[in-house]
N, C-alpha and C. Protein backbone atom coordinates (compact mmCIF):
# COMPACT_ATOMS: atom_id res chain seq x y z
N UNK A 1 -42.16 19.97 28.68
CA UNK A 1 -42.21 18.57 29.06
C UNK A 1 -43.65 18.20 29.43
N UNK A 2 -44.21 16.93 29.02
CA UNK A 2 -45.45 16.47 29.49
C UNK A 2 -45.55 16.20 30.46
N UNK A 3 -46.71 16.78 31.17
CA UNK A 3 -46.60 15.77 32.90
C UNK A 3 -48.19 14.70 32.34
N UNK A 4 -48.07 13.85 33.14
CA UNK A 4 -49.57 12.98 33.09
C UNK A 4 -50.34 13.24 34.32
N UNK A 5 -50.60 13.88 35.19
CA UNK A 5 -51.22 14.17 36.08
C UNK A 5 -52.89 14.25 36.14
N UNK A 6 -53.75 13.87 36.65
CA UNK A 6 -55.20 14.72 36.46
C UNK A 6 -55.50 15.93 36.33
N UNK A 7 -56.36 16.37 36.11
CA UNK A 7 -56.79 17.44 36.86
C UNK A 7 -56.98 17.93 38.00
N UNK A 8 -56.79 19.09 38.34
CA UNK A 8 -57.16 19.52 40.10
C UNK A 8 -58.07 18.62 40.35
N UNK A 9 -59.29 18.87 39.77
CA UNK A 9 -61.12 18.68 40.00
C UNK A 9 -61.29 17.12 40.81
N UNK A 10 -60.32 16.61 40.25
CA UNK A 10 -59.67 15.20 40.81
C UNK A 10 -59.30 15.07 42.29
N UNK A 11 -58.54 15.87 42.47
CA UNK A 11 -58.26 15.92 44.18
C UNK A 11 -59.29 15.68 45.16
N UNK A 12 -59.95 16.34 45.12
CA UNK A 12 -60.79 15.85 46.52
C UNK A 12 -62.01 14.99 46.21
N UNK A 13 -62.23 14.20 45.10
CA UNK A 13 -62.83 13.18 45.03
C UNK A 13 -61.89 12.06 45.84
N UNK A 14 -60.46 12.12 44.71
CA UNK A 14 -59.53 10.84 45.36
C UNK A 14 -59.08 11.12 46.51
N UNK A 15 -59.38 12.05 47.27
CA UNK A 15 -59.13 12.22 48.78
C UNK A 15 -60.09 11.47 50.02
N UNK A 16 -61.71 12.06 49.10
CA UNK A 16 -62.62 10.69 49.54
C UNK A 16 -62.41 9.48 49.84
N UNK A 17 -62.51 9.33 48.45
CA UNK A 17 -62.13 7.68 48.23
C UNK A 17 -61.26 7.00 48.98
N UNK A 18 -60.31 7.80 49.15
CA UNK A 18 -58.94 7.25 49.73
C UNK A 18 -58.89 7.12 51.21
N UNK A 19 -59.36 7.74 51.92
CA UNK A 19 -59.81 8.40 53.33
C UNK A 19 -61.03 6.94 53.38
N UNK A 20 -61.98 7.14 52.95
CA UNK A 20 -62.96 5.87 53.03
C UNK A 20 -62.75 4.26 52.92
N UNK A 21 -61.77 4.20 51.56
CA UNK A 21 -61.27 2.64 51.76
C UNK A 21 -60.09 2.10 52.51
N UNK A 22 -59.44 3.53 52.91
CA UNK A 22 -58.24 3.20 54.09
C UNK A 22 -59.12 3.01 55.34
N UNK A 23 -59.86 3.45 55.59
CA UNK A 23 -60.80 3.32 56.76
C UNK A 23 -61.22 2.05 57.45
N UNK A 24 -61.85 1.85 56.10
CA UNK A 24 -62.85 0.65 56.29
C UNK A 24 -61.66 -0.66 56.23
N UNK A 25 -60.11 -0.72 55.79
CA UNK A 25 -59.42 -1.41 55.61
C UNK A 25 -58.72 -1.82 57.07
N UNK A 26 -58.46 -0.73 57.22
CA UNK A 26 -58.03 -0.56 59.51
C UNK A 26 -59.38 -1.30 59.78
N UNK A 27 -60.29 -0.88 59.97
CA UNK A 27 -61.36 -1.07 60.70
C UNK A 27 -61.30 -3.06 60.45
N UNK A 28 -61.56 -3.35 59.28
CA UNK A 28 -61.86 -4.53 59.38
C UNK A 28 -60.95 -5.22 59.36
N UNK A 29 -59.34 -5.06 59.51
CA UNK A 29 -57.99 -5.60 59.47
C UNK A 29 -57.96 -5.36 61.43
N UNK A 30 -58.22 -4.30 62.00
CA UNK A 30 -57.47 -4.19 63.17
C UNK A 30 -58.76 -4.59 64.35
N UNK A 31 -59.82 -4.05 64.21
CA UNK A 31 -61.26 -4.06 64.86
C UNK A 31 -62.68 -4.77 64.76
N UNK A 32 -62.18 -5.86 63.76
CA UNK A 32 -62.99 -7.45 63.50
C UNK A 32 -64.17 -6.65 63.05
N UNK A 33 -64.12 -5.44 62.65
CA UNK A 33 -65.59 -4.87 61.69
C UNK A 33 -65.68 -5.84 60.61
N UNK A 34 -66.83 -6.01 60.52
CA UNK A 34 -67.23 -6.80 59.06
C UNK A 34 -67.57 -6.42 57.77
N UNK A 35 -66.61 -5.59 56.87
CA UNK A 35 -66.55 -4.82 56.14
C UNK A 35 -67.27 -5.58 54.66
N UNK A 36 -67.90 -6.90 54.86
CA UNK A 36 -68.51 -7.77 53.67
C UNK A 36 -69.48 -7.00 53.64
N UNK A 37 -70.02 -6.83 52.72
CA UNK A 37 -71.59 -6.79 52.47
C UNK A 37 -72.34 -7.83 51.49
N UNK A 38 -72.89 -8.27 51.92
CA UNK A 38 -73.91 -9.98 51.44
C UNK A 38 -74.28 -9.48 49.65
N UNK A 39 -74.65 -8.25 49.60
CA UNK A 39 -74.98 -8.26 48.36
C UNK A 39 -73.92 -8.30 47.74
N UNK A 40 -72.71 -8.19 47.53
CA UNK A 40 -71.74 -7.99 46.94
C UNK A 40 -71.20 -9.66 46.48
N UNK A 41 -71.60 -10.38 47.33
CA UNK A 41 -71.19 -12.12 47.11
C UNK A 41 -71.31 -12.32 45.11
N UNK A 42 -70.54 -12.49 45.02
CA UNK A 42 -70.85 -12.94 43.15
C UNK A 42 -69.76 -14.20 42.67
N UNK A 43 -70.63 -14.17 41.84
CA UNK A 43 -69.35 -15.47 41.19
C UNK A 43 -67.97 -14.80 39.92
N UNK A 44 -66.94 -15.49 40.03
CA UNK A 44 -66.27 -14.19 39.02
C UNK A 44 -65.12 -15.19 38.86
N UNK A 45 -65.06 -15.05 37.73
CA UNK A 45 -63.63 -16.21 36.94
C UNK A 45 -62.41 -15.69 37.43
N UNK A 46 -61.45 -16.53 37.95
CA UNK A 46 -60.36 -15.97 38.53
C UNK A 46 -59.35 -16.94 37.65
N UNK A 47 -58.42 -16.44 37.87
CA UNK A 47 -57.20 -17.54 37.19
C UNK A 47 -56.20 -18.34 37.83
N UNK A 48 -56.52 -17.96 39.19
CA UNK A 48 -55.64 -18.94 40.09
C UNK A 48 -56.44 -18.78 41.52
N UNK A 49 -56.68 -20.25 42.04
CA UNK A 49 -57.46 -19.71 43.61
C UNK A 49 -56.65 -21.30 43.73
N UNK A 50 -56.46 -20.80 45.18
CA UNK A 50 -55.80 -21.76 46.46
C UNK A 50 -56.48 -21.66 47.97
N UNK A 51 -57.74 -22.70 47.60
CA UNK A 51 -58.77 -22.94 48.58
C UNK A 51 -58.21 -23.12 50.09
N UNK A 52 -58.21 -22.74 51.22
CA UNK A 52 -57.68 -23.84 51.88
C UNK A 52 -57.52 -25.11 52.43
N UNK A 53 -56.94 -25.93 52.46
CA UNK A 53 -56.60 -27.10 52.32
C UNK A 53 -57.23 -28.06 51.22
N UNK A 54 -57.10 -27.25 50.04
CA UNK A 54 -56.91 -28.35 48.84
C UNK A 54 -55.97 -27.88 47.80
N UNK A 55 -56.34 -28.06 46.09
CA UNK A 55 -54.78 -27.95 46.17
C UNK A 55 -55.49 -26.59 44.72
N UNK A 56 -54.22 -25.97 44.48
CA UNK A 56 -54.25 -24.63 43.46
C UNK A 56 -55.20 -24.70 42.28
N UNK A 57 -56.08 -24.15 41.75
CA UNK A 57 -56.72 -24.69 40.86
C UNK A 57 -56.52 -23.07 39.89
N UNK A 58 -56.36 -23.61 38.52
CA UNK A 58 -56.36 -22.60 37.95
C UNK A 58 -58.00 -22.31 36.96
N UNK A 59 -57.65 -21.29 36.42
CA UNK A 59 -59.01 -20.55 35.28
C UNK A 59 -60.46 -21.37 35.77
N UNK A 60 -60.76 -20.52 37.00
CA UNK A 60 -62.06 -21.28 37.81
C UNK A 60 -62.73 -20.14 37.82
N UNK A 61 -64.26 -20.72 38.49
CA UNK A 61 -65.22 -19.48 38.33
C UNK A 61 -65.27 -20.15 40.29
N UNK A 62 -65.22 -18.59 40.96
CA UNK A 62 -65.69 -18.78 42.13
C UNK A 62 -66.22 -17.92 42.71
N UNK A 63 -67.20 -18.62 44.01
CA UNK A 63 -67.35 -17.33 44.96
C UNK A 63 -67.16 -17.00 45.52
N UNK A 64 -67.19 -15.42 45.67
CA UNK A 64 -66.57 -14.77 46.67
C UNK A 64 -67.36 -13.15 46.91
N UNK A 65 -66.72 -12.85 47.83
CA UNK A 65 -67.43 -11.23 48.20
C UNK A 65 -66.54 -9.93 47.65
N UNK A 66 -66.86 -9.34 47.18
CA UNK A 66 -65.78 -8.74 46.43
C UNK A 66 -66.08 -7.36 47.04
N UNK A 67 -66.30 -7.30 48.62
CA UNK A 67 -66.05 -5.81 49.26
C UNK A 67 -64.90 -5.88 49.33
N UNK A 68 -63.60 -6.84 49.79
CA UNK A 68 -62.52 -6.51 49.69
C UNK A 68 -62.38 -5.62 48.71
N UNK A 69 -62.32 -6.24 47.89
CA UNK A 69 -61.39 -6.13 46.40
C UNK A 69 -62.07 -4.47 46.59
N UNK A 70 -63.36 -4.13 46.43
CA UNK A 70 -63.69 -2.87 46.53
C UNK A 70 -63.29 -1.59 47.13
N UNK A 71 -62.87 -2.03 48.23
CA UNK A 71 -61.82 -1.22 49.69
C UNK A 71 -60.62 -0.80 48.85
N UNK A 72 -59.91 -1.79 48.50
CA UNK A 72 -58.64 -2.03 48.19
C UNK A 72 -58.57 -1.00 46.94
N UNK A 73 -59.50 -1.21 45.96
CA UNK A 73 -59.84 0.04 44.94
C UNK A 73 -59.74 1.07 45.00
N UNK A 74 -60.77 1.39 46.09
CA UNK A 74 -60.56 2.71 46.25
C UNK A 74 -59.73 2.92 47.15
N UNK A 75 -58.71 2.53 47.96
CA UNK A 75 -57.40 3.07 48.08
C UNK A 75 -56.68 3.50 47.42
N UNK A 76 -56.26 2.46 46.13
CA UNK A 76 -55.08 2.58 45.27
C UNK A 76 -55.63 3.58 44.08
N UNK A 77 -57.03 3.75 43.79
CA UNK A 77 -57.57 4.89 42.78
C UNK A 77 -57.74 5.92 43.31
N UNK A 78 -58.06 6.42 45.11
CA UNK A 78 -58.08 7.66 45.75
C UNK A 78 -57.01 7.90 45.54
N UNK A 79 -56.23 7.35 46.38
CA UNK A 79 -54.75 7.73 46.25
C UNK A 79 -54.21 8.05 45.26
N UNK A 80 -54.09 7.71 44.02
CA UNK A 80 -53.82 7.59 42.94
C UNK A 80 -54.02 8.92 42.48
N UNK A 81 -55.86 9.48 42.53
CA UNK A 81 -56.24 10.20 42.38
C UNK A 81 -55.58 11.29 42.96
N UNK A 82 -55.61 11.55 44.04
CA UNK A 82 -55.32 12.49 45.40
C UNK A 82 -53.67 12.84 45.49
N UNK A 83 -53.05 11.83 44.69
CA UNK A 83 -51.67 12.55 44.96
C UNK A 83 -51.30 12.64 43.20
N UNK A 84 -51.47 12.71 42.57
CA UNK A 84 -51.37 12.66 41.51
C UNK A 84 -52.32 13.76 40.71
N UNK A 85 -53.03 14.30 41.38
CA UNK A 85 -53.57 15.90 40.20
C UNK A 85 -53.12 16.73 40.35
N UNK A 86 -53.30 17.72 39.13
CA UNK A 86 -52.25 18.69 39.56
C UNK A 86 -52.56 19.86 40.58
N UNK A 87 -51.90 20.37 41.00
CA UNK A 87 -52.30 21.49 41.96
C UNK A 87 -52.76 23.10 41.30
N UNK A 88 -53.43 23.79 42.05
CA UNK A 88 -54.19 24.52 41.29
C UNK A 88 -53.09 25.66 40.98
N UNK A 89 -51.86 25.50 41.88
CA UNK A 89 -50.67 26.60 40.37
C UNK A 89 -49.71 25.25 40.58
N UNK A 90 -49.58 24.24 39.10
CA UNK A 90 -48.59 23.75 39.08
C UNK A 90 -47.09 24.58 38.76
N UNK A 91 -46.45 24.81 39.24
CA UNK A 91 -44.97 24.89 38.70
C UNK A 91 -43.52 24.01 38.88
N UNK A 92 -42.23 24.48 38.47
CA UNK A 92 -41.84 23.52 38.63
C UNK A 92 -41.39 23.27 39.74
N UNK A 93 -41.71 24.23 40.64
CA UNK A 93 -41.16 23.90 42.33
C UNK A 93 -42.07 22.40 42.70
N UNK A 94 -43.20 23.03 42.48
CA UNK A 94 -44.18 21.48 42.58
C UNK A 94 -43.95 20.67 41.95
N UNK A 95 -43.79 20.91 40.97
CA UNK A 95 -43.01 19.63 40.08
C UNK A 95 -41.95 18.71 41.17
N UNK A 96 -41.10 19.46 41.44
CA UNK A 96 -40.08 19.34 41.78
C UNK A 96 -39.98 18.66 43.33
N UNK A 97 -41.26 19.45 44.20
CA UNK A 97 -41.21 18.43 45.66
C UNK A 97 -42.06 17.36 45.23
N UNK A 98 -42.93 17.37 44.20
CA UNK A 98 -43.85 16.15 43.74
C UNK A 98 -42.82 14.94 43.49
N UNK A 99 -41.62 15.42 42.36
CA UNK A 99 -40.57 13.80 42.20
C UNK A 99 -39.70 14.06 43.27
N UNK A 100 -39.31 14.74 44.24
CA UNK A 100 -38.26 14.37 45.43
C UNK A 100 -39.72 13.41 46.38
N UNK A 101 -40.52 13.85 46.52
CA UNK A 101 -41.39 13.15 47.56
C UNK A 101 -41.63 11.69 47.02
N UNK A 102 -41.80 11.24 45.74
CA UNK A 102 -42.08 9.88 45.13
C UNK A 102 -40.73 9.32 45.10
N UNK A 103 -39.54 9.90 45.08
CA UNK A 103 -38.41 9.08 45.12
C UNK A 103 -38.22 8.60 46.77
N UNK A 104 -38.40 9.81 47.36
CA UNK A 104 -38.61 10.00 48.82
C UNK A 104 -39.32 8.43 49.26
N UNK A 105 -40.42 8.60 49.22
CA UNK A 105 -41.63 7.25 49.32
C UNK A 105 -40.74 6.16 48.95
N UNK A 106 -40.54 5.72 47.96
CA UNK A 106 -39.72 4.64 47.22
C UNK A 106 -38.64 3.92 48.37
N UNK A 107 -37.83 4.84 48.29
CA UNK A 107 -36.48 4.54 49.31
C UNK A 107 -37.12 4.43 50.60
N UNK A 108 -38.14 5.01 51.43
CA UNK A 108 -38.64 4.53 52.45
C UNK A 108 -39.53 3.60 52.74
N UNK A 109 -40.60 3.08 51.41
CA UNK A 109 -41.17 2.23 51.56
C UNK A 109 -40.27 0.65 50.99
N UNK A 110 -39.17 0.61 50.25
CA UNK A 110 -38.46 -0.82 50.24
C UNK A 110 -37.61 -0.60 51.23
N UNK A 111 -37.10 0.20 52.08
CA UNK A 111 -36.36 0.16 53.40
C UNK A 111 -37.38 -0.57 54.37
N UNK A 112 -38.74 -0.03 54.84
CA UNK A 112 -39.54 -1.06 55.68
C UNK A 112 -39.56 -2.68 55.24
N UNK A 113 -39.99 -2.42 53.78
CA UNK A 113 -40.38 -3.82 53.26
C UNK A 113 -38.71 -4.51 53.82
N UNK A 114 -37.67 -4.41 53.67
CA UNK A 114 -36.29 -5.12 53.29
C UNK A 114 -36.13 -5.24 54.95
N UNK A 115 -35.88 -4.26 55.81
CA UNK A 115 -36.17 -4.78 57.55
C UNK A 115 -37.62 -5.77 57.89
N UNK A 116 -38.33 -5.88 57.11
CA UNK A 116 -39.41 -6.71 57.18
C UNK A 116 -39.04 -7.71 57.28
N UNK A 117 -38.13 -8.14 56.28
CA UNK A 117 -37.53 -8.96 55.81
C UNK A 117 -36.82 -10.16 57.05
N UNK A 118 -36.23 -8.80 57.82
CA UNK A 118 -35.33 -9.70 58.77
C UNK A 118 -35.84 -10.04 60.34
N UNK A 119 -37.41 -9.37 60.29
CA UNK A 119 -37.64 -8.89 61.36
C UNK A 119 -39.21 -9.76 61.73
N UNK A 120 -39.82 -9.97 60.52
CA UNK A 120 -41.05 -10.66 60.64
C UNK A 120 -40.77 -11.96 59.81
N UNK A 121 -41.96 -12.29 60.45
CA UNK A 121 -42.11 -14.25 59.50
C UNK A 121 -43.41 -14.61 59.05
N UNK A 122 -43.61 -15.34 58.75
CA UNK A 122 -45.19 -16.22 58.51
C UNK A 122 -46.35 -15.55 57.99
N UNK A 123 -46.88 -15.29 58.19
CA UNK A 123 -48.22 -14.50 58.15
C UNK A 123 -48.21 -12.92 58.30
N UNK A 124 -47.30 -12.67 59.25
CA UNK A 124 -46.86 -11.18 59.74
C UNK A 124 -45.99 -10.75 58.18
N UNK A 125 -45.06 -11.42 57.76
CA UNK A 125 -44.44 -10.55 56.69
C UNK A 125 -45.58 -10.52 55.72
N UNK A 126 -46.61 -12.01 55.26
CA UNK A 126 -47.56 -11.52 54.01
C UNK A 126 -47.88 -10.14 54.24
N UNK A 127 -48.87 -9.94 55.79
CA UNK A 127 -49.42 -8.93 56.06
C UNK A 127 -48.99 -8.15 55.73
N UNK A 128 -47.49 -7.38 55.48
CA UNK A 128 -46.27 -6.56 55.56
C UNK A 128 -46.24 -6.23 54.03
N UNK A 129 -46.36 -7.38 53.25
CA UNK A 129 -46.47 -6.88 52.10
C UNK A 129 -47.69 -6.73 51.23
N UNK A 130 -48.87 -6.94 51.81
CA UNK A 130 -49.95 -6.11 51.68
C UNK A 130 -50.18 -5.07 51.72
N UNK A 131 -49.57 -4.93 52.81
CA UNK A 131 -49.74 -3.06 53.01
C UNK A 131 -48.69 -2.48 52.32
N UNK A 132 -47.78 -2.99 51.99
CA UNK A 132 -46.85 -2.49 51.19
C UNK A 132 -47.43 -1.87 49.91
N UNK A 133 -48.16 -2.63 49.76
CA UNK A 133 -49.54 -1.89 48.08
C UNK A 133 -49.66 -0.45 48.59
N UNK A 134 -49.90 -0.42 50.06
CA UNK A 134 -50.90 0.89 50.32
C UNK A 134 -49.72 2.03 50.34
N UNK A 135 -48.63 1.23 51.54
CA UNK A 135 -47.62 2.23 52.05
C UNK A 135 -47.37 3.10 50.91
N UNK A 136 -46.73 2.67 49.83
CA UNK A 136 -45.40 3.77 49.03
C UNK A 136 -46.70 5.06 48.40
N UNK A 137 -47.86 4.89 48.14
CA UNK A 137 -49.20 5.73 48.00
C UNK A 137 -49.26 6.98 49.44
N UNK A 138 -49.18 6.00 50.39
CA UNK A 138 -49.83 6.67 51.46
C UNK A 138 -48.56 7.70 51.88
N UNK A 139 -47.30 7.06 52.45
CA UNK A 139 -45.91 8.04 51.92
C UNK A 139 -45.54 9.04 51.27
N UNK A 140 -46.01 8.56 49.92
CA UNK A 140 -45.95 9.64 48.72
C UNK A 140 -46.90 10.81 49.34
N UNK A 141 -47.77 10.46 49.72
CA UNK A 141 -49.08 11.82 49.89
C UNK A 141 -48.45 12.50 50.90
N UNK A 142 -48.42 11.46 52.13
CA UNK A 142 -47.71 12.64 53.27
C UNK A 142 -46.71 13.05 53.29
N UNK A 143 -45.47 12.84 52.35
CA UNK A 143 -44.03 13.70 51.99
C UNK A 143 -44.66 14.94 51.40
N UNK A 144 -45.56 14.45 50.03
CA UNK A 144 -45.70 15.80 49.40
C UNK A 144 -47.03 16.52 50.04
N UNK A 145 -47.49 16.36 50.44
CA UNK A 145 -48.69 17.45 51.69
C UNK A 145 -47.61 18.21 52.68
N UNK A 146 -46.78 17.40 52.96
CA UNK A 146 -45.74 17.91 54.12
C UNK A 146 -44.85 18.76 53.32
N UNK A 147 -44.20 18.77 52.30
CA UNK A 147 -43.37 19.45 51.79
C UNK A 147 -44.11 20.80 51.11
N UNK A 148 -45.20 20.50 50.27
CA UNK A 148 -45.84 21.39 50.52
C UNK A 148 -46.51 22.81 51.44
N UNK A 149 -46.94 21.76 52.81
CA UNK A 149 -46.92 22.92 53.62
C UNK A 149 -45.78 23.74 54.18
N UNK A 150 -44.54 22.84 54.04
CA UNK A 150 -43.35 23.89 54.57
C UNK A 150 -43.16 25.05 53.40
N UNK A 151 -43.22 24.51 52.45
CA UNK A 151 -43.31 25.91 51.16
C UNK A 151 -44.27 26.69 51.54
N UNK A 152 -45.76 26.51 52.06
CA UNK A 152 -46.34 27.73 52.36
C UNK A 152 -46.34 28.73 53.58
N UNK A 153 -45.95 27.63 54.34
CA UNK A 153 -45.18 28.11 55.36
C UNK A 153 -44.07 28.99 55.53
N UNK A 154 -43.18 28.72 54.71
CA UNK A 154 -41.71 29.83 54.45
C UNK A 154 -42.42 30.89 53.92
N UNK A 155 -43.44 30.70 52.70
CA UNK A 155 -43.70 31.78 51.89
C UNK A 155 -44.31 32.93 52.58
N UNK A 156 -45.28 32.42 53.26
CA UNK A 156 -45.94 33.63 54.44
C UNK A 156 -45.12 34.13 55.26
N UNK A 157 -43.83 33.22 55.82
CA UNK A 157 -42.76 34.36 56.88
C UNK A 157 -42.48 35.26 56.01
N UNK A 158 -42.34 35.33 54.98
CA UNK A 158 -41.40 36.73 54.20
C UNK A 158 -42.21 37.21 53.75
């Protein structure tokens, strides 16, 4: 069977990455850091922007700072990266806590989102489903890091 996975060599780049734009994402979401950087300001054709208080404009050229968008990158490509190469002995045990841990993630990250649901409002649920991009990534990694270490863990008692 094909897997699509990276390569190992992959791992601890997208561990970087991932570790760095989750960082800087807390930091300037929870601790008013100012995660812009001025050079980054550019103009860039978008296909839908909703200024505030005027009204939706579509296929516009605007400006903006695109450290967000940069952060946000390298989350979803660390991550991406970082849980997704293969390990340096794939088999199918790994195989195997790799899709229980992504189904794992799944069912726990639309269980938050769906109590979100009933539990937040306004601005607090957008927020909720922003991070929802990050959560089912960030989940996935720590089921399978965690499941992982209990396999090496058993393996050394015996």
């Amino acid at each position: 069977m094909k897997n699509y996975l990276f390569p190992n060599k992959y791992k601890k780049a997208g561990l970087l990455l991932f570790i760095v734009g989750f960082t800087l994402f807390i930091m300037g979401l929870f601790f008013n850091v100012d995660v812009e950087l001025s050079f980054l300001d550019i103009r860039m054709p978008v296909i839908m922007t909703n200024p505030l208080f005027s009204e939706r404009q579509y296929f516009q050229m605007v400006e903006t700072n695109i450290s967000i968008h940069l952060i946000i990158l390298s989350i979803i490509i660390g991550g991406l990266m970082f849980g997704f190469s293969k390990e340096r002995i794939e088999d199918e045990l790994i195989s195997d806590i790799r899709k229980s841990s992504l189904i794992w993630a799944i069912y726990f990250n639309y269980s938050i989102l769906i109590l979100s649901l009933f539990f937040l409002a306004d601005f607090d649920m957008l927020m909720m489903t922003v991070f929802n991009v990050f959560t089912l990534l960030l989940f996935f990694i720590i089921r399978f890091e965690w499941k992982k270490h209990q396999l090496k863990t058993a393996s050394h008692e015996e």
